[in-house]
C-alpha atoms as a PDB file:
ATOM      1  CA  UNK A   1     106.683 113.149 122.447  1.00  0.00           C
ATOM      2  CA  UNK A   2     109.137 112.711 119.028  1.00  0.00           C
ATOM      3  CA  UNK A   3     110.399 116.069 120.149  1.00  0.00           C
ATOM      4  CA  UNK A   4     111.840 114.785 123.624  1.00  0.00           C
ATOM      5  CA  UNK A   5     113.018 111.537 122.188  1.00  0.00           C
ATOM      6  CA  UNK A   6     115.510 113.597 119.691  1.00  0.00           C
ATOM      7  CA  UNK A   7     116.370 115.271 122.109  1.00  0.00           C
ATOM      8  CA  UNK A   8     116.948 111.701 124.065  1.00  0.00           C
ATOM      9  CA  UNK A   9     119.027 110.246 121.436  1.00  0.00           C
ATOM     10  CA  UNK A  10     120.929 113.344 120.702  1.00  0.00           C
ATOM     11  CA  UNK A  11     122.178 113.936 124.230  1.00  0.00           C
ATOM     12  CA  UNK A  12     123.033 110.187 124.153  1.00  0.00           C
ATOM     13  CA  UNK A  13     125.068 110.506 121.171  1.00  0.00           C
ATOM     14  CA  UNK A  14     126.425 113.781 122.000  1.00  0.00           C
ATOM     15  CA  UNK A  15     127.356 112.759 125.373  1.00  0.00           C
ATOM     16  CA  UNK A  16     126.290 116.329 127.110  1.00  0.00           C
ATOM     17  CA  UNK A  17     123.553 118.842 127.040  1.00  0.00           C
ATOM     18  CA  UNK A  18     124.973 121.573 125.262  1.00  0.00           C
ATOM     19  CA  UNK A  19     126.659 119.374 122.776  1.00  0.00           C
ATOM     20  CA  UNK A  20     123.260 117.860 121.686  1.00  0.00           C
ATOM     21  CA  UNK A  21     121.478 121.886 122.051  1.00  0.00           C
ATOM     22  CA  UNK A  22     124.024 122.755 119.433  1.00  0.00           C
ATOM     23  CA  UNK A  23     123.141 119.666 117.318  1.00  0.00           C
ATOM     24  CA  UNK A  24     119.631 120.521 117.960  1.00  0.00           C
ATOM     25  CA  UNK A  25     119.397 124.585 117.500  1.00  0.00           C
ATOM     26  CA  UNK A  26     117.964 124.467 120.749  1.00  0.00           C
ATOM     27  CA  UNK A  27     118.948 125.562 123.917  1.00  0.00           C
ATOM     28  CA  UNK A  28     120.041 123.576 126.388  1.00  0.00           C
ATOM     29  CA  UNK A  29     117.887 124.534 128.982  1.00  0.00           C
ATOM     30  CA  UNK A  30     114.960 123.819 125.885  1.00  0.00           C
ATOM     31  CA  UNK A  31     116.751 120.092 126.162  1.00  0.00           C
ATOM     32  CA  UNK A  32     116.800 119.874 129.836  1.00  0.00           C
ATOM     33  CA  UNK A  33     113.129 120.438 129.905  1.00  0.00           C
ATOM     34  CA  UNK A  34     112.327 118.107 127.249  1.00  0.00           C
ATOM     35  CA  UNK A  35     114.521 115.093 128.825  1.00  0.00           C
ATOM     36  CA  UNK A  36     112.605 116.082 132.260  1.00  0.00           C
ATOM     37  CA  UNK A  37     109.143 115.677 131.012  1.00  0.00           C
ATOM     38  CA  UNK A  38     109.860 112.205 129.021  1.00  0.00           C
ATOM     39  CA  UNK A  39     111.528 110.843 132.127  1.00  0.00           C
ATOM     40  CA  UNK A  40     108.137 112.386 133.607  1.00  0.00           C
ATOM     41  CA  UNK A  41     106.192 110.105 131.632  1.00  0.00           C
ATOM     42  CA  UNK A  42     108.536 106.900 131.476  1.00  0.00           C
ATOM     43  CA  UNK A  43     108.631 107.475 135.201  1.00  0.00           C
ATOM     44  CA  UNK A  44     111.971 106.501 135.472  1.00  0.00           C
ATOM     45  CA  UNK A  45     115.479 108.167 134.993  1.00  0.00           C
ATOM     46  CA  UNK A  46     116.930 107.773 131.771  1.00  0.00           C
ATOM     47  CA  UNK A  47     119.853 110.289 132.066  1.00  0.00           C
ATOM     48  CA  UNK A  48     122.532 111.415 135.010  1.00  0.00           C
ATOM     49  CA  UNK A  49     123.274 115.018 133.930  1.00  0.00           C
ATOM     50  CA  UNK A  50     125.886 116.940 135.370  1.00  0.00           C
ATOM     51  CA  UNK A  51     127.298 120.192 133.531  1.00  0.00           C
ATOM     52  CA  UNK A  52     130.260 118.598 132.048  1.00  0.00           C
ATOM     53  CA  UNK A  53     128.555 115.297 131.024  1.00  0.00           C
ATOM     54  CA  UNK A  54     125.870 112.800 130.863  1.00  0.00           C
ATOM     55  CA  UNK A  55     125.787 109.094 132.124  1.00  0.00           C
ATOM     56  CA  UNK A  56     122.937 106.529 131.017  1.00  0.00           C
ATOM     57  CA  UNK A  57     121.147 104.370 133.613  1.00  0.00           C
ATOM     58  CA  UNK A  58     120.202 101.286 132.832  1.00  0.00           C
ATOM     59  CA  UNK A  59     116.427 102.120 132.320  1.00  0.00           C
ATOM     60  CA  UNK A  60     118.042 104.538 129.731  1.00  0.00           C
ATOM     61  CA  UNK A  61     120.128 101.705 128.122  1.00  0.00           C
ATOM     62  CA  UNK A  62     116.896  99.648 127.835  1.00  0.00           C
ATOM     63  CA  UNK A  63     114.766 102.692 126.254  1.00  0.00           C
ATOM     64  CA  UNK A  64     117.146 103.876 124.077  1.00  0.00           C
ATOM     65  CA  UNK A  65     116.940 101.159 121.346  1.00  0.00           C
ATOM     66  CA  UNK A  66     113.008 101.874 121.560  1.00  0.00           C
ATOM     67  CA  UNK A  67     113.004 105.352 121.447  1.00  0.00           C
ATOM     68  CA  UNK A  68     115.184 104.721 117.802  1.00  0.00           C
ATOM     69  CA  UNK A  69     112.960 102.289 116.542  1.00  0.00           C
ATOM     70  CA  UNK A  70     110.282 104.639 117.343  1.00  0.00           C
ATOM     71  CA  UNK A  71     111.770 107.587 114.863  1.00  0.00           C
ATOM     72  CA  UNK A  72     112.488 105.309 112.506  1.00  0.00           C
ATOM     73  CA  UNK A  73     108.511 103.540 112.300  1.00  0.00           C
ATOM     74  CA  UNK A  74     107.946 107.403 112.279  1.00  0.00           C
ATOM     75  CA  UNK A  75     110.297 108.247 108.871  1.00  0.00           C
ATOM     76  CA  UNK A  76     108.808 105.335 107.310  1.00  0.00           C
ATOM     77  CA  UNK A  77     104.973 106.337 108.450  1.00  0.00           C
ATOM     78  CA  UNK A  78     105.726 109.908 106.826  1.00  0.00           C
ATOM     79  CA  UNK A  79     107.208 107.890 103.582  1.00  0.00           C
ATOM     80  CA  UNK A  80     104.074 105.819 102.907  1.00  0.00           C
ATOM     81  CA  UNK A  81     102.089 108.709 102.847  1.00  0.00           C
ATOM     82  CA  UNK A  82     104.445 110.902 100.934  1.00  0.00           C
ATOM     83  CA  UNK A  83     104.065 107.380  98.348  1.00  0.00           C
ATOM     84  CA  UNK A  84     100.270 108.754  97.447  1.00  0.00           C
ATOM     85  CA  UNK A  85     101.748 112.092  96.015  1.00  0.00           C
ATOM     86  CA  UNK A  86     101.623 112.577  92.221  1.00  0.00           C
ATOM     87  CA  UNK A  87     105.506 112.655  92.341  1.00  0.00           C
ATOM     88  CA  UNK A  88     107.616 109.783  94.972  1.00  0.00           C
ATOM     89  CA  UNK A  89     109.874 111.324  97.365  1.00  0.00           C
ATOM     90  CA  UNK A  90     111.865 109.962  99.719  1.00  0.00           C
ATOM     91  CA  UNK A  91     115.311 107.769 100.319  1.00  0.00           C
ATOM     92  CA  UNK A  92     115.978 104.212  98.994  1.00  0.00           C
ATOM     93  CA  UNK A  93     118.569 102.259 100.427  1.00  0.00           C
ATOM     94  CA  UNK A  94     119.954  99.697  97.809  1.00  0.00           C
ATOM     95  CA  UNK A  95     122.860  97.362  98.091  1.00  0.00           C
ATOM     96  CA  UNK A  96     124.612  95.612  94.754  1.00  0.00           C
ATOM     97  CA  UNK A  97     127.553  93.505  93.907  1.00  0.00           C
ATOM     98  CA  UNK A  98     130.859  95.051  93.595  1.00  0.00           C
ATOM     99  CA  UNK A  99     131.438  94.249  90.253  1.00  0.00           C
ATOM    100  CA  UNK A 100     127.800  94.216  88.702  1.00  0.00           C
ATOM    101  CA  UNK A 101     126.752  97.574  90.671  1.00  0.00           C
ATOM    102  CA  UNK A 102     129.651  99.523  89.468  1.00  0.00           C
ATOM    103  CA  UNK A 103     129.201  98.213  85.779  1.00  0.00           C
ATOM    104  CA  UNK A 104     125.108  98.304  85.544  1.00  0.00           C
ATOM    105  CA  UNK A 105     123.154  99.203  88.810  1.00  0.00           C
ATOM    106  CA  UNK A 106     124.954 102.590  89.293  1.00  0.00           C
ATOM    107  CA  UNK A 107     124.063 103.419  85.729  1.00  0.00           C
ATOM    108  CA  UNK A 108     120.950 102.423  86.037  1.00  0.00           C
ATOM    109  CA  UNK A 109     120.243 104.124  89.239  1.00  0.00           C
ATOM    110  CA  UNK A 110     121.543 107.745  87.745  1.00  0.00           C
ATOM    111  CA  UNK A 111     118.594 107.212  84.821  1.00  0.00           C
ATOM    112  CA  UNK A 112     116.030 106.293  87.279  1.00  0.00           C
ATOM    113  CA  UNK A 113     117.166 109.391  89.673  1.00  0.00           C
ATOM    114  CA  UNK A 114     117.109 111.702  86.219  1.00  0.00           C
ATOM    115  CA  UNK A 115     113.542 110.495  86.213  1.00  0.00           C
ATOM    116  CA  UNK A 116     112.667 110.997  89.736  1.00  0.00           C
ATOM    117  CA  UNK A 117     114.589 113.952  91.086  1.00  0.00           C
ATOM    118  CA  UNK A 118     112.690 114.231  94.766  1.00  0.00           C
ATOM    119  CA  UNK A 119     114.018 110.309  95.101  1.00  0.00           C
ATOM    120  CA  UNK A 120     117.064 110.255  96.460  1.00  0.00           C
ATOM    121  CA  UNK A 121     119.215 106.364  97.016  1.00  0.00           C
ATOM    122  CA  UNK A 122     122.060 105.033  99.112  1.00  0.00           C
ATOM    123  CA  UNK A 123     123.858 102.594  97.072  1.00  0.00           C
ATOM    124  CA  UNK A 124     126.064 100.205  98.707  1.00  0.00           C
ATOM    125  CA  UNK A 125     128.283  98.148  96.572  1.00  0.00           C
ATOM    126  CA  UNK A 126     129.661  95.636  98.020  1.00  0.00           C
ATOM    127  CA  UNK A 127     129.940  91.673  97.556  1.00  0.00           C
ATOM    128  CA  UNK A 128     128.975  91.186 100.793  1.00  0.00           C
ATOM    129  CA  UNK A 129     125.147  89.512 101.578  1.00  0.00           C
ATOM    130  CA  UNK A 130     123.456  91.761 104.018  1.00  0.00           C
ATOM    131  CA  UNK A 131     120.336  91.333 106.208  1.00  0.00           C
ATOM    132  CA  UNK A 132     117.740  93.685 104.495  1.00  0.00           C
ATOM    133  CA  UNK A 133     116.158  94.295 107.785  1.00  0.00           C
ATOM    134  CA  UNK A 134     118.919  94.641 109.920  1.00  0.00           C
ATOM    135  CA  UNK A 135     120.513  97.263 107.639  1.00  0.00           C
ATOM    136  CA  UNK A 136     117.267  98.351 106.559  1.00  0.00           C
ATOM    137  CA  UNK A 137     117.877  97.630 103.120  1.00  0.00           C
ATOM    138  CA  UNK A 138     115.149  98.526 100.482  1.00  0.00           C
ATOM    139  CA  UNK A 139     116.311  96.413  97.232  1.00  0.00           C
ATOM    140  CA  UNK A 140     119.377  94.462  97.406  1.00  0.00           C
ATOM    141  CA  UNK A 141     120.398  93.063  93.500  1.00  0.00           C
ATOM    142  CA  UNK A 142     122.025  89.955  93.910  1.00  0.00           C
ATOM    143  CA  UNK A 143     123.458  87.363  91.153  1.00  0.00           C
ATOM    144  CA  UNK A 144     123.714  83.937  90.653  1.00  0.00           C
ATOM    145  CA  UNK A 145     121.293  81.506  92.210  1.00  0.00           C
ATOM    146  CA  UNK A 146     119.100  82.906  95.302  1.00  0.00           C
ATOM    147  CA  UNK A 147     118.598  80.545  98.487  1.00  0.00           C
ATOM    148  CA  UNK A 148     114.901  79.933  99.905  1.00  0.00           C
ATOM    149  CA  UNK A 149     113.911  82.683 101.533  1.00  0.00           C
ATOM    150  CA  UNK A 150     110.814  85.183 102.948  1.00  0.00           C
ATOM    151  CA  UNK A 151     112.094  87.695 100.172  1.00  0.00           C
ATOM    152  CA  UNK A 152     110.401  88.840  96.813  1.00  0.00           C
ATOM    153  CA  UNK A 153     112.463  88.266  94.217  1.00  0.00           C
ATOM    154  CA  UNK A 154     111.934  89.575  90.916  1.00  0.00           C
ATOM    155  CA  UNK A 155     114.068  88.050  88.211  1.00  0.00           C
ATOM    156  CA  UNK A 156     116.106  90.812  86.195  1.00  0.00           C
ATOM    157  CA  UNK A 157     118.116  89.164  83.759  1.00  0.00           C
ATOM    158  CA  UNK A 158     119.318  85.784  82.867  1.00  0.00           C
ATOM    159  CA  UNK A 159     122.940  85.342  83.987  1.00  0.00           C
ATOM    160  CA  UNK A 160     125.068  83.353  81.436  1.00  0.00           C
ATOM    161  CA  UNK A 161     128.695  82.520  81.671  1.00  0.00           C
ATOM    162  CA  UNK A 162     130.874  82.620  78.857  1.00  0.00           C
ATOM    163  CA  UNK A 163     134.564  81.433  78.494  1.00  0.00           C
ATOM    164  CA  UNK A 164     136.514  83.401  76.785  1.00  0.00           C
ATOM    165  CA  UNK A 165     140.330  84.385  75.834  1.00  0.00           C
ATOM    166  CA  UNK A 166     142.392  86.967  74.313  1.00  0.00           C
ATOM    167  CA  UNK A 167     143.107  86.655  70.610  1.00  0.00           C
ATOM    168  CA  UNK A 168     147.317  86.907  71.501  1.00  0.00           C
ATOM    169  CA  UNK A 169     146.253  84.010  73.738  1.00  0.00           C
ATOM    170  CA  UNK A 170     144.691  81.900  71.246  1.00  0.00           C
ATOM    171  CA  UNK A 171     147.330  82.459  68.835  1.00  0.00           C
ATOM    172  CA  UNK A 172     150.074  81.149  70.854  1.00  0.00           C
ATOM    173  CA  UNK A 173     148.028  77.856  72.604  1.00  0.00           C
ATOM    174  CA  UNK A 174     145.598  77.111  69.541  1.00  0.00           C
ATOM    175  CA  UNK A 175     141.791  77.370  69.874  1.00  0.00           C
ATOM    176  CA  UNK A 176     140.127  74.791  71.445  1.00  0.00           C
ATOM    177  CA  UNK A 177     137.362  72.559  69.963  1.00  0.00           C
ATOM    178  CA  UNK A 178     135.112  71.784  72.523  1.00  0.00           C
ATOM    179  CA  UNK A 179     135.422  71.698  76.352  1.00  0.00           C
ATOM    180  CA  UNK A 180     137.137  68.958  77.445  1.00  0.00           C
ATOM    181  CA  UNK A 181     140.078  70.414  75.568  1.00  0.00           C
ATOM    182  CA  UNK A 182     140.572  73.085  78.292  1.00  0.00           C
ATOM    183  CA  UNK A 183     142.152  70.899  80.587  1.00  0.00           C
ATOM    184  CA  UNK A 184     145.549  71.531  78.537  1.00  0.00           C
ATOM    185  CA  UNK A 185     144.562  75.087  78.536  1.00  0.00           C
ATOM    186  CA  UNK A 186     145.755  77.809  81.109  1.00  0.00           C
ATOM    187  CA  UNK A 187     142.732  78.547  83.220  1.00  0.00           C
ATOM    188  CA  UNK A 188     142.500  81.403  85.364  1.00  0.00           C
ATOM    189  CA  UNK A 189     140.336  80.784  88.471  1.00  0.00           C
ATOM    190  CA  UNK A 190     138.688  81.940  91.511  1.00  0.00           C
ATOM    191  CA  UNK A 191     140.841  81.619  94.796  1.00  0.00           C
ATOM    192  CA  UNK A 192     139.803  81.675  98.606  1.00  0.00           C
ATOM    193  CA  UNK A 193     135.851  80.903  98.102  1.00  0.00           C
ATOM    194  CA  UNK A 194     133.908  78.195  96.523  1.00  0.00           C
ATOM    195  CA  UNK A 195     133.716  79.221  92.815  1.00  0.00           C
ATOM    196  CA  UNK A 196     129.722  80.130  92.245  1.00  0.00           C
ATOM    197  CA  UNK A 197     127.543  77.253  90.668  1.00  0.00           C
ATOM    198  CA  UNK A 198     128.504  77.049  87.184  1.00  0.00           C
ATOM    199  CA  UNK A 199     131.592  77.994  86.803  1.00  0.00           C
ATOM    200  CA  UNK A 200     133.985  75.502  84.498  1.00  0.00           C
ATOM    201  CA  UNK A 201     130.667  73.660  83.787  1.00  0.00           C
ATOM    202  CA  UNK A 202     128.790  72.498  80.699  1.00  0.00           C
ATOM    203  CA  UNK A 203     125.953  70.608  79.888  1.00  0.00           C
ATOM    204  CA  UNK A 204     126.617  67.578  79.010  1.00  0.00           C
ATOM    205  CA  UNK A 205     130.173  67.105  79.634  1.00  0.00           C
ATOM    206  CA  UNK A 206     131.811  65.500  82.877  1.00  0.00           C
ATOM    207  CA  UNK A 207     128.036  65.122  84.162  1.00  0.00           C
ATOM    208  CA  UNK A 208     127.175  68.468  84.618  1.00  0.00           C
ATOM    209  CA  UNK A 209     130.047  68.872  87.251  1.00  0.00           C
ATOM    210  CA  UNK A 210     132.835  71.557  86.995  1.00  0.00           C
ATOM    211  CA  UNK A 211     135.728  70.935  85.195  1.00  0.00           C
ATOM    212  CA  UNK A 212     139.600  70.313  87.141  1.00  0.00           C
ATOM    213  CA  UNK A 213     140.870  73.205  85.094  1.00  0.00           C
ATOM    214  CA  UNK A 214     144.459  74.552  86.347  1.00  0.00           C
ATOM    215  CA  UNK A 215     146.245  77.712  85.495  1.00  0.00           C
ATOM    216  CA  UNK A 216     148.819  80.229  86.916  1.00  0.00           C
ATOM    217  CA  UNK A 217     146.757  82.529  88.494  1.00  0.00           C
ATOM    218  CA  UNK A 218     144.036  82.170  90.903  1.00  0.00           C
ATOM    219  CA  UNK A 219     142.765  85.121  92.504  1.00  0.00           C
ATOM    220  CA  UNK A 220     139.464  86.367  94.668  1.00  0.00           C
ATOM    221  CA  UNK A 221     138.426  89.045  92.698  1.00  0.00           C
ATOM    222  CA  UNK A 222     136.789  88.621  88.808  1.00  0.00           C
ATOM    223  CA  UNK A 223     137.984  91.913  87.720  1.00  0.00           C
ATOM    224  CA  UNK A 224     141.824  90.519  88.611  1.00  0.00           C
ATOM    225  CA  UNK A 225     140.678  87.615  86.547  1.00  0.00           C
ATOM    226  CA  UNK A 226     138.733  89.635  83.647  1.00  0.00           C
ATOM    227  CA  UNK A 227     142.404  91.821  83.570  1.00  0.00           C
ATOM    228  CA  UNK A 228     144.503  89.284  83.450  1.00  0.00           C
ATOM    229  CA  UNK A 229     142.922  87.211  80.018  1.00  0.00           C
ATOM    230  CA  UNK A 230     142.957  90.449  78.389  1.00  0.00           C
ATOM    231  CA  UNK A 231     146.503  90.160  79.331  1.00  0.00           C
ATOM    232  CA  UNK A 232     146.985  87.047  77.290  1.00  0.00           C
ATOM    233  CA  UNK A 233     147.493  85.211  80.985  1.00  0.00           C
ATOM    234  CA  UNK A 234     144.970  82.404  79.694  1.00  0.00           C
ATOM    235  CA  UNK A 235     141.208  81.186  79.557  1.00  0.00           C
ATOM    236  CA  UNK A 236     138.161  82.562  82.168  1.00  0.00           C
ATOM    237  CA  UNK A 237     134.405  81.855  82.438  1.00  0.00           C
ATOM    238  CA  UNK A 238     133.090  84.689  83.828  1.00  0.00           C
ATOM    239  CA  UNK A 239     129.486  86.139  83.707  1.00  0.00           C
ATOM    240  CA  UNK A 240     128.478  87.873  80.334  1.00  0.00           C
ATOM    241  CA  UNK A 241     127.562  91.070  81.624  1.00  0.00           C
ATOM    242  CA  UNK A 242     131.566  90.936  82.727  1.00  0.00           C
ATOM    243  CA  UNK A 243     133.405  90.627  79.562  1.00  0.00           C
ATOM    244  CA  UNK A 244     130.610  92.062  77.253  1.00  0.00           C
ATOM    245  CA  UNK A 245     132.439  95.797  76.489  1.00  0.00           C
ATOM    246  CA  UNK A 246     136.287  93.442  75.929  1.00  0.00           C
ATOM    247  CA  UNK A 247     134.408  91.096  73.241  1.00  0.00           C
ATOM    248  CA  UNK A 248     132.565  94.433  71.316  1.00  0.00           C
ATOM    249  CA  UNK A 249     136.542  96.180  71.810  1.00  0.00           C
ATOM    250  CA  UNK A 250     138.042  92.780  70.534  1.00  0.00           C
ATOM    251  CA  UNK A 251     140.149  92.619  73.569  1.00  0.00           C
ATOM    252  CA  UNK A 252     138.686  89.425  74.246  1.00  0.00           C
ATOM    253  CA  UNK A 253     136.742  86.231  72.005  1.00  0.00           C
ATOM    254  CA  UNK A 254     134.038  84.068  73.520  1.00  0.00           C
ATOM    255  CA  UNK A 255     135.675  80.176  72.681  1.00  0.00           C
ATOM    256  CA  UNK A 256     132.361  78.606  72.138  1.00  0.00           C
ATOM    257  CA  UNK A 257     129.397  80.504  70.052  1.00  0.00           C
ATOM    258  CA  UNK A 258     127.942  82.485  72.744  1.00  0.00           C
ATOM    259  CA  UNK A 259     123.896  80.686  73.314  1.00  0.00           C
ATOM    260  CA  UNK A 260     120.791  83.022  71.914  1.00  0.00           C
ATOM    261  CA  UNK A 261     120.342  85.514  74.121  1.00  0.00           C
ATOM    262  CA  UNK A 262     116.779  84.638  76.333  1.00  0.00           C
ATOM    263  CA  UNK A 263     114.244  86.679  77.908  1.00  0.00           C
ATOM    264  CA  UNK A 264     114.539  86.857  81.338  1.00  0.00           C
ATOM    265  CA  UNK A 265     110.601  86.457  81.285  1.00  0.00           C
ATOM    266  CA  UNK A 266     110.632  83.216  79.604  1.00  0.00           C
ATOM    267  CA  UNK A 267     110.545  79.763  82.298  1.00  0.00           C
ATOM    268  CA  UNK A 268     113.906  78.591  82.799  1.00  0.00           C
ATOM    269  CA  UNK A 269     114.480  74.682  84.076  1.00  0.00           C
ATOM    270  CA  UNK A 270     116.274  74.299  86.935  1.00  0.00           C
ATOM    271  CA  UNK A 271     120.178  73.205  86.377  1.00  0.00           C
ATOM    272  CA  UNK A 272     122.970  75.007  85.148  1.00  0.00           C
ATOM    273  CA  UNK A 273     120.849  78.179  83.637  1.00  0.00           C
ATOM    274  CA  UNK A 274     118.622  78.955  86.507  1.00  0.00           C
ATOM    275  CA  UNK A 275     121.826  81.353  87.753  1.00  0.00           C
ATOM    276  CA  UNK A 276     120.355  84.943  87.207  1.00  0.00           C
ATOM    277  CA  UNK A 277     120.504  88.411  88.266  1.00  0.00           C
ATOM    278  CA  UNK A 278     117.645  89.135  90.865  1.00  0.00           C
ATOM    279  CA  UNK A 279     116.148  92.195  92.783  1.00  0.00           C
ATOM    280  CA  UNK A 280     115.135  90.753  95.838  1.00  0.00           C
ATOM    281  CA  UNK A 281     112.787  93.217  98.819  1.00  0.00           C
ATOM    282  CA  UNK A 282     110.758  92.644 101.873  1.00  0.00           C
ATOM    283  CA  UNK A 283     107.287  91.944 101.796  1.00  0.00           C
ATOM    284  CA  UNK A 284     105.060  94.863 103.736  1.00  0.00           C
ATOM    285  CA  UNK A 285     107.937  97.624 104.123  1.00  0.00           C
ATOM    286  CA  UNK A 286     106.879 100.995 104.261  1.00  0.00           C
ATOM    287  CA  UNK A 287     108.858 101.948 101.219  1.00  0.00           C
ATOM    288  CA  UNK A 288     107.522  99.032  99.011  1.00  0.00           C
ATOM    289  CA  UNK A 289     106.300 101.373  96.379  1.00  0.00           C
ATOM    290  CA  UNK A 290     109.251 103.280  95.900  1.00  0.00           C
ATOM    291  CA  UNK A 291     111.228  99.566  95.549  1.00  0.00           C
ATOM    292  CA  UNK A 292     109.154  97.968  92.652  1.00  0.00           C
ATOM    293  CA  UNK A 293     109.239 101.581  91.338  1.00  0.00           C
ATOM    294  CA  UNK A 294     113.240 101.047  91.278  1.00  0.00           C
ATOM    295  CA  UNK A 295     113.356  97.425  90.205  1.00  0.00           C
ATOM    296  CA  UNK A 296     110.863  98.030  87.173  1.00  0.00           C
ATOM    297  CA  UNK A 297     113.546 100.842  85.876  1.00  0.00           C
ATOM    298  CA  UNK A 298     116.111  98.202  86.614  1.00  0.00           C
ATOM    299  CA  UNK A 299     114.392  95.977  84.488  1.00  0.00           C
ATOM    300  CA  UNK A 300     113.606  98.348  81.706  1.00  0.00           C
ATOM    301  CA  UNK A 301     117.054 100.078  81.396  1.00  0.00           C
ATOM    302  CA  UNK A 302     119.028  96.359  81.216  1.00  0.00           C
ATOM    303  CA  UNK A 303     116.380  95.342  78.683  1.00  0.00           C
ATOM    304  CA  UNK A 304     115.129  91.927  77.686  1.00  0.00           C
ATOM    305  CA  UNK A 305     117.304  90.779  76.448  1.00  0.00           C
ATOM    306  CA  UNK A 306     119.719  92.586  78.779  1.00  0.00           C
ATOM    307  CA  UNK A 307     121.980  95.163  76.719  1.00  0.00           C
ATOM    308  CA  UNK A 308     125.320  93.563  77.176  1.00  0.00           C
ATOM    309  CA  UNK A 309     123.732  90.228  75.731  1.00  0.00           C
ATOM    310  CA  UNK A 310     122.697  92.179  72.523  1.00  0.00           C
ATOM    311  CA  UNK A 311     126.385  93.902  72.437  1.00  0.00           C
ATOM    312  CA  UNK A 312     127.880  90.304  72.188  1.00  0.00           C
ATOM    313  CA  UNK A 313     124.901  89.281  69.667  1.00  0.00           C
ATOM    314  CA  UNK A 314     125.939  92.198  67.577  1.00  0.00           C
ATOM    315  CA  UNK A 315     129.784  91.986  67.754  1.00  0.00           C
ATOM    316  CA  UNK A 316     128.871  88.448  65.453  1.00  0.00           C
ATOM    317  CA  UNK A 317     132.273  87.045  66.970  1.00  0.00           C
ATOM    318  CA  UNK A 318     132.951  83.054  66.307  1.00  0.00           C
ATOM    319  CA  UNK A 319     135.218  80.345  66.563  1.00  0.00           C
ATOM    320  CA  UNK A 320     137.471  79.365  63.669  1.00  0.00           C
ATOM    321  CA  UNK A 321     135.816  76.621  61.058  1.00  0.00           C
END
């Protein structure tokens, strides 16, 4: 039965016989047998077949998505059980954001492959949110501050935001003293999206809303912005696992003492530091294993607290007396 629905799919996406025989290593009279006997048992036609070409019916149309979903149940069936083995085996599919996958998750991921070489992962990065089921996504990390949902999410790291400047910057506008002060700073900001929750805030001041900070650039990507203070261009608040390696270089100084670094274990009140850095999965996929497998590397190679908090810690950088 899977035999003849490769076979299905391939001529399909092949559009002819011998096209999907070559695919196949088979031959195409091999193919033409196998497409007869599942039309056999479907009792319908799924395929016109002439010698130059194929053309679906609509009964073929309708099975098609089936007969995919069917492989597919299949792979994952012949992953769970490959899960009991001594060693795990197998493909994750994993998704990231653009600029915390290429910075930490694709690290990350190399160490936990190094540690499991019959795993294999796709690793998307990308700041787009994707349906884990539709792309039939195993672990998707996400960051900032995760909407209600059917997912598991397990809670990697605190995110904290920090704003910071270049030391050429500070020179020539003077270091301010506390937050307010900002507004008569050049702020560089996010452009074409609602900035995150956040952003430009601080407890206590203008009742835990965002600031009206102004600057000359705004600009949709955080690297751009990250770039650009290093630059001297003016002030950002951007994520700490961001700017961590341009404070430890000196390229850049965190304005305000930088808060203890937490552990992403401890409870965290809801309000402006319940933004974090999540793994989030589906409940009862086939691959479950191999995910919390993943996410508990994740959470053991960023640390608690994460590395790039400890970097800042140890750099021992503050503000003028």
């Amino acid at each position: 039965m899977f035999d003849r629905l490769h076979c299905f799919i391939a001529v399909v996406e092949k559009g002819s016989l011998s096209a999907a025989a070559l695919e196949l290593g088979m031959a195409v009279s091999s193919v033409s047998r196998k497409i007869d006997a599942l039309e056999t048992e479907l009792g319908s036609r799924l395929l016109l077949r002439s010698s130059r070409h194929v053309v679906v019916t609509d009964a073929g149309e309708r099975f098609l998505p089936r007969a995919r979903n069917i492989l597919a149940e299949l792979a994952e069936g012949k992953a769970a059980v490959q899960e009991l083995d001594s060693e795990p085996r197998g493909l994750l599919t994993v998704t990231a954001p653009a600029a915390f996958g290429r910075l930490h998750v694709a690290p990350a991921i190399a160490h936990f492959l190094q540690r499991h070489p019959l795993l294999e992962v796709d690793l998307h990065v990308s700041d787009e949110i994707v349906d884990l089921a539709a792309r039939r996504v195993d672990v998707a990390v996400r960051a900032g501050i995760l909407p209600d949902s059917d997912l598991v999410a397990s809670r990697l790291a605190l995110q904290n935001r920090l704003l910071c400047a270049s030391p050429a910057y500070l020179a020539r506008h003077g270091w301010p003293t506390k937050p307010e002060d900002i507004l008569h700073h050049h702020c560089l900001t996010v452009y074409g999206r609602t900035s995150p929750r956040g952003w430009w805030t601080f407890e206590g001041v203008n009742d835990n809303q965002a600031l009206p900070v102004k600057g000359p650039l705004r600009c949709d990507d955080t690297d751009t912005l990250l770039h650009a203070a290093i630059g001297g261009l003016g002030i950002v608040h951007l994520a700490s696992w961001l700017v961590s390696d341009a404070i430890v270089a000196g390229q850049l100084v965190p304005i305000f003492p930088p808060a203890p670094a937490q552990s992403a274990s401890r409870p965290v009140a809801r309000g402006l530091m319940e933004s974090a850095i999540h793994a989030v999965h589906m409940p009862g996929r086939s691959n479950q294993a191999k995910a919390q497998l993943l996410i508990r590397s994740l959470r053991e190679y960023f640390g608690d607290p994460p590395y790039w908090e400890r970097a800042i810690s140890a750099a021992g950088i503050a503000a003028p007396a």
